[in-house]
PDB file of N, CA and C in Angstrom:
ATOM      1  N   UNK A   1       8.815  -3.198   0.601  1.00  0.00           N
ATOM      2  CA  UNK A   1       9.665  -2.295  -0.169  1.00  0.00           C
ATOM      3  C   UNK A   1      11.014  -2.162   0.513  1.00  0.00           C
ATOM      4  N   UNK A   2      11.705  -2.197  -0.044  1.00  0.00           N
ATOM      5  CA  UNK A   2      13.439  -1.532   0.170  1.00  0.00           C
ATOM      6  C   UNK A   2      13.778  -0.734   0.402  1.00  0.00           C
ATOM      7  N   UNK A   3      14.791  -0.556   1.221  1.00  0.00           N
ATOM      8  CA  UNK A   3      14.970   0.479   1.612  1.00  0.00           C
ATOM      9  C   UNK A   3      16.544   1.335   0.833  1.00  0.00           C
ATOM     10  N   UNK A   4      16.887   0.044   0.733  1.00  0.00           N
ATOM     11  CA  UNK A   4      18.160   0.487  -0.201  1.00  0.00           C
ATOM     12  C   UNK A   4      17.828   0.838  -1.617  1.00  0.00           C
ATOM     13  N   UNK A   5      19.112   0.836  -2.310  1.00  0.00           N
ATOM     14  CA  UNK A   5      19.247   1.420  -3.527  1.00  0.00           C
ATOM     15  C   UNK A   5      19.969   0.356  -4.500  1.00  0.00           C
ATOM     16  N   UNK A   6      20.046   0.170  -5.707  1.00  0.00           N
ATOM     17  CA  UNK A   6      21.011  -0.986  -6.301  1.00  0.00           C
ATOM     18  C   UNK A   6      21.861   0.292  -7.117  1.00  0.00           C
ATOM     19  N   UNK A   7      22.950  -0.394  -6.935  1.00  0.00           N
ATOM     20  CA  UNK A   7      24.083   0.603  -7.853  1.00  0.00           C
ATOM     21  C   UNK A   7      24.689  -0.481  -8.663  1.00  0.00           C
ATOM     22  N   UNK A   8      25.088   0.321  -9.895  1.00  0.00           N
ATOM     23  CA  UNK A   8      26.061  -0.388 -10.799  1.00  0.00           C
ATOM     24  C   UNK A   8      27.089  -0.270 -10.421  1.00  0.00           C
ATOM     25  N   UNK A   9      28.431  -0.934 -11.265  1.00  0.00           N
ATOM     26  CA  UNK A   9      29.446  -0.575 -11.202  1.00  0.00           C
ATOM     27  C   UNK A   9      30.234   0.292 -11.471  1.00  0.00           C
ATOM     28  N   UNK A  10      29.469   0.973 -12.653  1.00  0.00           N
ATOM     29  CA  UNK A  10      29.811   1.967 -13.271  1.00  0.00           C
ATOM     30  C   UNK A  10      29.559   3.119 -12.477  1.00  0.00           C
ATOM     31  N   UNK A  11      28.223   3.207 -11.868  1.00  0.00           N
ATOM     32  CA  UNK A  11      27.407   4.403 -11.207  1.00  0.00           C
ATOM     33  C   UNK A  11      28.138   4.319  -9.630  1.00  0.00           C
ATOM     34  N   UNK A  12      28.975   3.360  -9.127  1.00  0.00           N
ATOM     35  CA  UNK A  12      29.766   2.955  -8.244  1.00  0.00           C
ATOM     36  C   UNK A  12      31.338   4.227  -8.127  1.00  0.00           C
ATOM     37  N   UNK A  13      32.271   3.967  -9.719  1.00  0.00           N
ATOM     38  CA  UNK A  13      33.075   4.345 -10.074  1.00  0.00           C
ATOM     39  C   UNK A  13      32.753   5.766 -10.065  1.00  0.00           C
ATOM     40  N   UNK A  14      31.664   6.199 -10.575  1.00  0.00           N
ATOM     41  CA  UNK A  14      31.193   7.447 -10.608  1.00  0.00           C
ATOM     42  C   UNK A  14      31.221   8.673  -9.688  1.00  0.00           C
ATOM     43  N   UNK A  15      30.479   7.860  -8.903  1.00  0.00           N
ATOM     44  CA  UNK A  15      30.199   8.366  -7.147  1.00  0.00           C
ATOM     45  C   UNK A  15      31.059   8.646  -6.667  1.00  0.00           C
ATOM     46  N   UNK A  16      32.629   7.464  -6.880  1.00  0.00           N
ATOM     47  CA  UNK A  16      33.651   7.298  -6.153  1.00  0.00           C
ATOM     48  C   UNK A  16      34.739   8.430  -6.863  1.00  0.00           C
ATOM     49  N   UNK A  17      34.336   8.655  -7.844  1.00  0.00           N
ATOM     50  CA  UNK A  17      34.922  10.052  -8.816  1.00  0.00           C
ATOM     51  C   UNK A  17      34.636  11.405  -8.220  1.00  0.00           C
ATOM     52  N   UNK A  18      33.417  11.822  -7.290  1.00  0.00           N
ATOM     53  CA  UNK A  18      32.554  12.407  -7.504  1.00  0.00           C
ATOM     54  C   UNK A  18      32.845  13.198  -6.268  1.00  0.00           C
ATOM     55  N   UNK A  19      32.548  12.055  -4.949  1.00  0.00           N
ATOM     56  CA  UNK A  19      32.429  12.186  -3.905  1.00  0.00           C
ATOM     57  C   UNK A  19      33.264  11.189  -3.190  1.00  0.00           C
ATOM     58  N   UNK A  20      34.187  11.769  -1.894  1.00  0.00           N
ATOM     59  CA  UNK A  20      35.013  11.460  -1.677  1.00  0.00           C
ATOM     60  C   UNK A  20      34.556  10.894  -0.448  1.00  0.00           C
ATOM     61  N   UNK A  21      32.940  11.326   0.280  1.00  0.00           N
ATOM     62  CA  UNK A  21      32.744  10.857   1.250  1.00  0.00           C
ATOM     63  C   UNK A  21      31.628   9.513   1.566  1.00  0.00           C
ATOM     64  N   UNK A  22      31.851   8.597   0.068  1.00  0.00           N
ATOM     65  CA  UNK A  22      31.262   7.676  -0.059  1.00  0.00           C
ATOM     66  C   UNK A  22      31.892   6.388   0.692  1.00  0.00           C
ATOM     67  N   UNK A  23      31.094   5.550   1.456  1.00  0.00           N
ATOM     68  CA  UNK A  23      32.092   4.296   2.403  1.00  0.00           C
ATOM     69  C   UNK A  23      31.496   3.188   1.770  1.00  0.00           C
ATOM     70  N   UNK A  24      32.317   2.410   1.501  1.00  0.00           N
ATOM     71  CA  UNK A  24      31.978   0.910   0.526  1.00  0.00           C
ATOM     72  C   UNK A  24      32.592  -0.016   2.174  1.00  0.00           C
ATOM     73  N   UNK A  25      31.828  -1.004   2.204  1.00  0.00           N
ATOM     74  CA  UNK A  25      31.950  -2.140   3.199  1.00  0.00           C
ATOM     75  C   UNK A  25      31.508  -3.199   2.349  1.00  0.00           C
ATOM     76  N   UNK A  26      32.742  -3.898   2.400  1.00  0.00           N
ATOM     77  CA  UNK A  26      32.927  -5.758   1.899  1.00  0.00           C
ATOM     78  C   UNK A  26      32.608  -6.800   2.718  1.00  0.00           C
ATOM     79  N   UNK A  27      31.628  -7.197   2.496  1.00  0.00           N
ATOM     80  CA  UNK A  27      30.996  -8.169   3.607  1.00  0.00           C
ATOM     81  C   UNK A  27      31.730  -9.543   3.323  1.00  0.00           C
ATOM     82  N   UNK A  28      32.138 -10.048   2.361  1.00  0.00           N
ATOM     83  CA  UNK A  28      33.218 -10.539   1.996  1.00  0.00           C
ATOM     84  C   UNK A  28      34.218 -11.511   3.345  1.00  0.00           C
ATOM     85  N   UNK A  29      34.563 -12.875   2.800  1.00  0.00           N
ATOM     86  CA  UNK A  29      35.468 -13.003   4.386  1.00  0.00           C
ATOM     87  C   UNK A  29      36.671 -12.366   4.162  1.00  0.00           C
ATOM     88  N   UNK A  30      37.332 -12.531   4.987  1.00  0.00           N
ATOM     89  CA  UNK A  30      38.404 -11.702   5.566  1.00  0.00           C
ATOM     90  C   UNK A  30      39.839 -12.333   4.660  1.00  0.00           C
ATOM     91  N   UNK A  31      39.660 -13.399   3.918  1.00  0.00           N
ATOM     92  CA  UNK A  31      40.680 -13.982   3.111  1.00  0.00           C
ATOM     93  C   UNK A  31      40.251 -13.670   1.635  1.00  0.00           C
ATOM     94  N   UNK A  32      39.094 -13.403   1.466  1.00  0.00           N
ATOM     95  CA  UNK A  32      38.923 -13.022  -0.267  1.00  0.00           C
ATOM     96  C   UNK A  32      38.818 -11.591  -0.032  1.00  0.00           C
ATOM     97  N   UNK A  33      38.758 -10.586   0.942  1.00  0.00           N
ATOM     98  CA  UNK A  33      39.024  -9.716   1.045  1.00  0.00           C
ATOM     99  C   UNK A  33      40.515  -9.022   0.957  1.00  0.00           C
ATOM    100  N   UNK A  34      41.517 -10.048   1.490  1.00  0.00           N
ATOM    101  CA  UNK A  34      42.402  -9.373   1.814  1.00  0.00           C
ATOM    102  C   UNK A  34      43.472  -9.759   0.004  1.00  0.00           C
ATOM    103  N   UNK A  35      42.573 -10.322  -0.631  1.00  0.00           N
ATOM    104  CA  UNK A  35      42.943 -11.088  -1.898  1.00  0.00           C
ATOM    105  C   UNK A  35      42.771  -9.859  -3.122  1.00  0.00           C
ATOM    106  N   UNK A  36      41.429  -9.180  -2.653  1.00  0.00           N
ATOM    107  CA  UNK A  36      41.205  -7.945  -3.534  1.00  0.00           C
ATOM    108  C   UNK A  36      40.307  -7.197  -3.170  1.00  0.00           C
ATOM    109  N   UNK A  37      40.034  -6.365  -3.075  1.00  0.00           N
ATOM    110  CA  UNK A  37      39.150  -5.184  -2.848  1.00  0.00           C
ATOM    111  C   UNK A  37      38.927  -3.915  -3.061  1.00  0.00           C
ATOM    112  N   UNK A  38      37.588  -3.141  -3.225  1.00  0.00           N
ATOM    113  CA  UNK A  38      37.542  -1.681  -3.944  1.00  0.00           C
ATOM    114  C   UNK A  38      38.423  -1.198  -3.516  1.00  0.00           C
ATOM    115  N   UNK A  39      39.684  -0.519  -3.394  1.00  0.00           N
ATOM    116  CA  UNK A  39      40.076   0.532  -2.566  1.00  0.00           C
ATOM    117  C   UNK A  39      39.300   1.456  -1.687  1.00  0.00           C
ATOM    118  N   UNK A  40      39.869   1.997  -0.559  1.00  0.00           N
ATOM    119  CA  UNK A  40      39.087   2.451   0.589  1.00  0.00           C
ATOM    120  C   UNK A  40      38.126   1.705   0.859  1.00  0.00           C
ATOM    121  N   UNK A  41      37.933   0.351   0.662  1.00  0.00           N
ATOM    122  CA  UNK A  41      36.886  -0.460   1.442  1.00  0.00           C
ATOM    123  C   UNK A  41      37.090  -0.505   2.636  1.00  0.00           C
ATOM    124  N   UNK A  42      36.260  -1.024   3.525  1.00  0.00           N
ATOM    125  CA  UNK A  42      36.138  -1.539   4.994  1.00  0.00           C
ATOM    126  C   UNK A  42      35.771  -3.132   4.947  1.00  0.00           C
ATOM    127  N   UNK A  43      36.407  -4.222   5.316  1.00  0.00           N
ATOM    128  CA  UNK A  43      36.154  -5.323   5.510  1.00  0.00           C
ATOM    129  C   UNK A  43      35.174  -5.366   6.734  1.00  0.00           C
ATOM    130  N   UNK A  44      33.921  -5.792   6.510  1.00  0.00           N
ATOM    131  CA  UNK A  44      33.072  -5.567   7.518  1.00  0.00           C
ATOM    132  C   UNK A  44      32.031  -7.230   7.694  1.00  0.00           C
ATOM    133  N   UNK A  45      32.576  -7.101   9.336  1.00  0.00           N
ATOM    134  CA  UNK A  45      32.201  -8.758   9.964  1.00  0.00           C
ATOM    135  C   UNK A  45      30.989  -8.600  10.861  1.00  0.00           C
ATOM    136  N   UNK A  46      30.884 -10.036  10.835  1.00  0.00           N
ATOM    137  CA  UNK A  46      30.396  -9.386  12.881  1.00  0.00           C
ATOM    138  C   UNK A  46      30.750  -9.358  13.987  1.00  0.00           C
ATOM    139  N   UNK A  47      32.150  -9.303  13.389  1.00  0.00           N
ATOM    140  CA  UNK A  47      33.366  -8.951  14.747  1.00  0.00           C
ATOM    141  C   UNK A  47      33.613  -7.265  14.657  1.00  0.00           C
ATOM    142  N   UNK A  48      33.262  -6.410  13.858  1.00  0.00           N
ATOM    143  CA  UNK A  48      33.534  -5.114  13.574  1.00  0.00           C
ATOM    144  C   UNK A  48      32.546  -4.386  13.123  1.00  0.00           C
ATOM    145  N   UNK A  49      31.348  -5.035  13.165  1.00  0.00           N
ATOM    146  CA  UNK A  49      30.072  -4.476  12.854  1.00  0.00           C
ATOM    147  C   UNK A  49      29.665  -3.525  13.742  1.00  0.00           C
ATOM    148  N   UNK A  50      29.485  -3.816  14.751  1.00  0.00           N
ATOM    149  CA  UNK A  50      29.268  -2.443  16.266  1.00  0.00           C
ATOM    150  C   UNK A  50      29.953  -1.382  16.131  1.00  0.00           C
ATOM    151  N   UNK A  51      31.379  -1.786  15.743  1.00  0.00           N
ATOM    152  CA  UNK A  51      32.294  -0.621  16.334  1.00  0.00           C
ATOM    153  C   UNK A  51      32.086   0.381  14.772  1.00  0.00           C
ATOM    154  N   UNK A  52      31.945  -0.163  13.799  1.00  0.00           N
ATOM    155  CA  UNK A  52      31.864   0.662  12.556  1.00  0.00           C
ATOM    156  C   UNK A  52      30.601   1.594  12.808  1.00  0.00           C
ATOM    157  N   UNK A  53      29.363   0.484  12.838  1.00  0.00           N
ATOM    158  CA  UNK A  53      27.834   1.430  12.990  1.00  0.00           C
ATOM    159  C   UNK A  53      28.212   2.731  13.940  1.00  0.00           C
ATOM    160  N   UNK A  54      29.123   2.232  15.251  1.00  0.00           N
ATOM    161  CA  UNK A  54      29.161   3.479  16.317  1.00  0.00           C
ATOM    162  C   UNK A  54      29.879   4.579  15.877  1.00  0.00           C
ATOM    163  N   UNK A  55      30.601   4.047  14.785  1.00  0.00           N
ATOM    164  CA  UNK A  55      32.048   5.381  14.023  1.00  0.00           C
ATOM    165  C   UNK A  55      31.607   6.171  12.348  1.00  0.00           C
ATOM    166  N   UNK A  56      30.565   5.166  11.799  1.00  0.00           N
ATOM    167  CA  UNK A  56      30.362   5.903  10.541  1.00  0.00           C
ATOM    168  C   UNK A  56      29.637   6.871  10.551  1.00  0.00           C
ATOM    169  N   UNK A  57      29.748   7.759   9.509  1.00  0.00           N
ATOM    170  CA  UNK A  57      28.881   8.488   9.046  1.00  0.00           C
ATOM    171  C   UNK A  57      27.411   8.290   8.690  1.00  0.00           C
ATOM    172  N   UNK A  58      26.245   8.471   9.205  1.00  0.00           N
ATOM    173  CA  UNK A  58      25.405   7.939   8.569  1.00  0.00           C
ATOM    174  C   UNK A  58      24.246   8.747   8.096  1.00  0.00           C
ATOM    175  N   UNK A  59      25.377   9.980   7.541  1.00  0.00           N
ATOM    176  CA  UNK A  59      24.342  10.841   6.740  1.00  0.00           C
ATOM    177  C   UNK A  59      25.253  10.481   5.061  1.00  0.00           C
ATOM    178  N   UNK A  60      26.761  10.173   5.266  1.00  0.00           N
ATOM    179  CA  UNK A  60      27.350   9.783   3.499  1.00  0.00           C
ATOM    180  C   UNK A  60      26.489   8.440   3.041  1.00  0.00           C
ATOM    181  N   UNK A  61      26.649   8.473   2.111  1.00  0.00           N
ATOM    182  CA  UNK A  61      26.392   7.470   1.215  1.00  0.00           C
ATOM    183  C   UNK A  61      27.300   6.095   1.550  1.00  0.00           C
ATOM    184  N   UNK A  62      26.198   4.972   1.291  1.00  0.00           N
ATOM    185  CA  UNK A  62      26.819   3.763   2.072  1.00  0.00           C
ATOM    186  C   UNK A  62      26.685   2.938   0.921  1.00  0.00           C
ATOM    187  N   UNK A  63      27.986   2.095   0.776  1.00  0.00           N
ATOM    188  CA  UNK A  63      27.496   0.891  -0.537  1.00  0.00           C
ATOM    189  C   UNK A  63      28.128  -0.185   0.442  1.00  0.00           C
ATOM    190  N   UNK A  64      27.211  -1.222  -0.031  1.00  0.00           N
ATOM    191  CA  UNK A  64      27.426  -2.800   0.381  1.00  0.00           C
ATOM    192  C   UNK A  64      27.829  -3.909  -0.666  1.00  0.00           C
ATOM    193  N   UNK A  65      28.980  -4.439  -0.596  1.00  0.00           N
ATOM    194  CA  UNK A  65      29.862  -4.909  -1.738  1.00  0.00           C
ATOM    195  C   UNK A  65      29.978  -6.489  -0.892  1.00  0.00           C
ATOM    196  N   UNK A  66      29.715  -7.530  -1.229  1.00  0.00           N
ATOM    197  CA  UNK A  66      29.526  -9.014  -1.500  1.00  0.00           C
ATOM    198  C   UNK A  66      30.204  -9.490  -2.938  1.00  0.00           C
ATOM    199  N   UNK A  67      30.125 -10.612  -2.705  1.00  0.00           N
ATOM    200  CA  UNK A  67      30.736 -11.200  -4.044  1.00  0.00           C
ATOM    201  C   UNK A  67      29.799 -10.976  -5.332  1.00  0.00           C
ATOM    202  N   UNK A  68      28.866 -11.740  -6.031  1.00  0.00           N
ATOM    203  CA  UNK A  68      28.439 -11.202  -6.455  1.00  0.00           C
ATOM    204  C   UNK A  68      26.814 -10.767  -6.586  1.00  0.00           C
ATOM    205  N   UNK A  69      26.852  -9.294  -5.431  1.00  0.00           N
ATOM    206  CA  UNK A  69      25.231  -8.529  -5.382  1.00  0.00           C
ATOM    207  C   UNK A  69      23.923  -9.157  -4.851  1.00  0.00           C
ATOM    208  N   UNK A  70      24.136 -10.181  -4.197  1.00  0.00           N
ATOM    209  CA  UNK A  70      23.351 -11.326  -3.156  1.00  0.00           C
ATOM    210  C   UNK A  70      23.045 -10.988  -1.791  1.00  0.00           C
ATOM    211  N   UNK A  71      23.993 -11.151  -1.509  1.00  0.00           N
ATOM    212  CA  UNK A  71      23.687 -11.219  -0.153  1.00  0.00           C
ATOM    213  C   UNK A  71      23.697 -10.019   0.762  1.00  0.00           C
ATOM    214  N   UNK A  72      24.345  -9.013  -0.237  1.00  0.00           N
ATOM    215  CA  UNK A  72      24.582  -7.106   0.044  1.00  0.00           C
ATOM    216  C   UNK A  72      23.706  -7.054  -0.149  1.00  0.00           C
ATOM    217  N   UNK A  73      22.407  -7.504  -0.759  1.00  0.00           N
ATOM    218  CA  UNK A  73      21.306  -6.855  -0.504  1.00  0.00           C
ATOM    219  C   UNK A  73      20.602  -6.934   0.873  1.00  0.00           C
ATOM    220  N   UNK A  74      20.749  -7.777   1.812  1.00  0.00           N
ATOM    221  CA  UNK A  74      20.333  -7.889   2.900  1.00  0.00           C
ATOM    222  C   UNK A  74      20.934  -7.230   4.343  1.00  0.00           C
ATOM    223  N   UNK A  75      22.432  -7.027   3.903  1.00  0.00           N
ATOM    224  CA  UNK A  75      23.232  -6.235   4.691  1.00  0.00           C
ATOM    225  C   UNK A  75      22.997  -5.157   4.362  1.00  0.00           C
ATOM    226  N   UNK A  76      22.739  -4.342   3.199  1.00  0.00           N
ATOM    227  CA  UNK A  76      22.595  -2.784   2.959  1.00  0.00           C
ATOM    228  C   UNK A  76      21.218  -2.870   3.618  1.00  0.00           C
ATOM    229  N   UNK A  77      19.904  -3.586   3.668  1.00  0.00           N
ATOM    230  CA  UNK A  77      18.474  -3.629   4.449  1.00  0.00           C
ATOM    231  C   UNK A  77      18.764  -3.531   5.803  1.00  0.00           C
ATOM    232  N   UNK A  78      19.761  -4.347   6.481  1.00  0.00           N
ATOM    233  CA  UNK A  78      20.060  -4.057   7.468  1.00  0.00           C
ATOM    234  C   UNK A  78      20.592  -2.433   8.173  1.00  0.00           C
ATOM    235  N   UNK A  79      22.003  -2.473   7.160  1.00  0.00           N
ATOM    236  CA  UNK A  79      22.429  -1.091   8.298  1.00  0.00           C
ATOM    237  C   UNK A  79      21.613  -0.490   7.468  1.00  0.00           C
ATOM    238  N   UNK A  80      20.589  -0.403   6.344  1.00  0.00           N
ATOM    239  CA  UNK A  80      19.767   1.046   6.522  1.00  0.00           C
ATOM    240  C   UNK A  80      19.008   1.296   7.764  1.00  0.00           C
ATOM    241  N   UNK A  81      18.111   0.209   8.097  1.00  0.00           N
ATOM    242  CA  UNK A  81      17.595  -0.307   9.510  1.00  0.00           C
ATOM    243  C   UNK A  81      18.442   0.103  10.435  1.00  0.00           C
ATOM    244  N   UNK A  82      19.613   0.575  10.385  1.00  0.00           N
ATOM    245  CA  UNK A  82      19.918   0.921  11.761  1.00  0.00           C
ATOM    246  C   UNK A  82      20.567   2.067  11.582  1.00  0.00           C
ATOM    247  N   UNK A  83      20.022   3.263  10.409  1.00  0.00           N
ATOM    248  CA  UNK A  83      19.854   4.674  10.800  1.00  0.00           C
ATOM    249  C   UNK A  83      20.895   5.195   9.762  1.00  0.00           C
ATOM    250  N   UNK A  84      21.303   4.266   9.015  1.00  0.00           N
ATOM    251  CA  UNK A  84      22.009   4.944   7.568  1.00  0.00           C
ATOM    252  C   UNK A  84      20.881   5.444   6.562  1.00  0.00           C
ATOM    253  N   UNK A  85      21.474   7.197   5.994  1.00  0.00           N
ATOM    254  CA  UNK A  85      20.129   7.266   5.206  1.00  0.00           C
ATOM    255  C   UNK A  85      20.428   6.711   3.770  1.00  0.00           C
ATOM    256  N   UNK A  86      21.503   6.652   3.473  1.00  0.00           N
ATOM    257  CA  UNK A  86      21.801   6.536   2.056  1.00  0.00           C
ATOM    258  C   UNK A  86      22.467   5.045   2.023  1.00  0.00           C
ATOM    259  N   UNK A  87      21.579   3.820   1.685  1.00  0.00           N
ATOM    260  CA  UNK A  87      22.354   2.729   1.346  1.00  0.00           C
ATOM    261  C   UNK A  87      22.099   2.456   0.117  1.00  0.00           C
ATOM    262  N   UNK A  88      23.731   1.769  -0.357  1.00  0.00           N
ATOM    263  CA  UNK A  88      23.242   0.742  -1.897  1.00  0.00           C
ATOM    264  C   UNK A  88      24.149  -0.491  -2.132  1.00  0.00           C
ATOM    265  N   UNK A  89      23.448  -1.257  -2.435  1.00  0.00           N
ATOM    266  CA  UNK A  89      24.068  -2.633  -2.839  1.00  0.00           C
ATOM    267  C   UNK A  89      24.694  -2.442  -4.148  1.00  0.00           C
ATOM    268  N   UNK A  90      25.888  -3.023  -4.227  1.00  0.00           N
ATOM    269  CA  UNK A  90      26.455  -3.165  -5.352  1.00  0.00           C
ATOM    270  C   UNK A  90      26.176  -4.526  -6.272  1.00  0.00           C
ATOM    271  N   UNK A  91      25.302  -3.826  -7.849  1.00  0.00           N
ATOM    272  CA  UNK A  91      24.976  -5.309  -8.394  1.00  0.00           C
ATOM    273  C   UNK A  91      26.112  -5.552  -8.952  1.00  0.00           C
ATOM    274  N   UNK A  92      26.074  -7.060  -9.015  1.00  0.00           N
ATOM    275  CA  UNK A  92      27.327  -7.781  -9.226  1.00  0.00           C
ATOM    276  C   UNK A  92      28.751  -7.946  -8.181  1.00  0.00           C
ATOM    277  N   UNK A  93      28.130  -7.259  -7.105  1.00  0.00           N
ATOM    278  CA  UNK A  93      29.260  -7.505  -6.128  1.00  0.00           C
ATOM    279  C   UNK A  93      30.589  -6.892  -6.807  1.00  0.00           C
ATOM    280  N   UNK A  94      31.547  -7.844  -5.885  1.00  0.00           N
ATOM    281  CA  UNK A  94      33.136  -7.753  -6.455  1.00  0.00           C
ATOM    282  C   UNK A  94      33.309  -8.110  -7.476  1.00  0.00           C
ATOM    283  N   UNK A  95      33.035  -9.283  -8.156  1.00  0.00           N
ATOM    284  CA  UNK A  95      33.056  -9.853  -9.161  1.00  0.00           C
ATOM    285  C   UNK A  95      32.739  -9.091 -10.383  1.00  0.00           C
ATOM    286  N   UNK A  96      31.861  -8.170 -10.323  1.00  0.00           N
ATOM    287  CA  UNK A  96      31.563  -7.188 -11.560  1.00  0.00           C
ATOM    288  C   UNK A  96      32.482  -6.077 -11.288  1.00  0.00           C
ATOM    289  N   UNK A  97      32.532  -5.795 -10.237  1.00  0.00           N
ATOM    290  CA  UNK A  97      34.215  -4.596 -10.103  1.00  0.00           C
ATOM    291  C   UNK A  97      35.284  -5.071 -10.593  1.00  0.00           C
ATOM    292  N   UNK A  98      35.562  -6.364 -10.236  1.00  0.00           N
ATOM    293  CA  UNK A  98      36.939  -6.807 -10.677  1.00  0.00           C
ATOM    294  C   UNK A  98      36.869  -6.697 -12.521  1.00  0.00           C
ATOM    295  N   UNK A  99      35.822  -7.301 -12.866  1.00  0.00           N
ATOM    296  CA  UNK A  99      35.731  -7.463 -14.500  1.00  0.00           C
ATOM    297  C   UNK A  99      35.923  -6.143 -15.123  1.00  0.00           C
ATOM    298  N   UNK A 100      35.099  -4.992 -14.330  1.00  0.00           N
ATOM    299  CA  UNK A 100      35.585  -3.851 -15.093  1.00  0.00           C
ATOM    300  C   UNK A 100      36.874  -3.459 -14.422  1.00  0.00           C
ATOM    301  N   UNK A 101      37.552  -3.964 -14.084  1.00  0.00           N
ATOM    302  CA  UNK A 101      39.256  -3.374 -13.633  1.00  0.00           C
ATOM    303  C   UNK A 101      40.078  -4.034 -14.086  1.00  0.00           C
TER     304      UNK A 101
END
């Protein structure tokens, strides 16, 4: 079983309406990142992976944003695994954000 959550895009926009202390991380490389991204994202590597886990919040709500909704599922399994309570993968990744924008 999972530990994460799947979010839409819509239920994404929502949240991000809602609550201001929601953190979206783009696992994304660092060149299709810097090409487009949710606003207030975090481009997140494994050059900046430590220093984020040691600085976030990990009682807000966490979404994991990939291209499209693949491979965020394994990164949101992860940092839930390492003591985030609230993770969710974004289905459809970027690619379904961008379409609805």
């Amino acid at each position: 079983m999972s530990a994460f959550q799947h979010l839409s895009v819509n239920q994404l926009i929502q949240m991000l309406d809602e609550n201001t202390q929601v953190q979206v991380v783009d696992i994304r490389d660092g060149a299709s990142f810097e090409a487009g991204q949710i606003p207030g994202s975090t481009n997140l590597n494994n050059e900046n992976l430590a220093h984020f886990i040691g600085e976030a919040d990990m009682d807000s709500p966490l979404v994991v944003v990939c291209y499209h909704g693949i491979s965020s599922q394994n990164a949101a399994q992860y940092l839930h695994e390492q003591g985030f309570d609230e993770v969710y993968s974004l289905d459809g990744g970027f690619q379904a954000w961008r379409e609805a924008h």
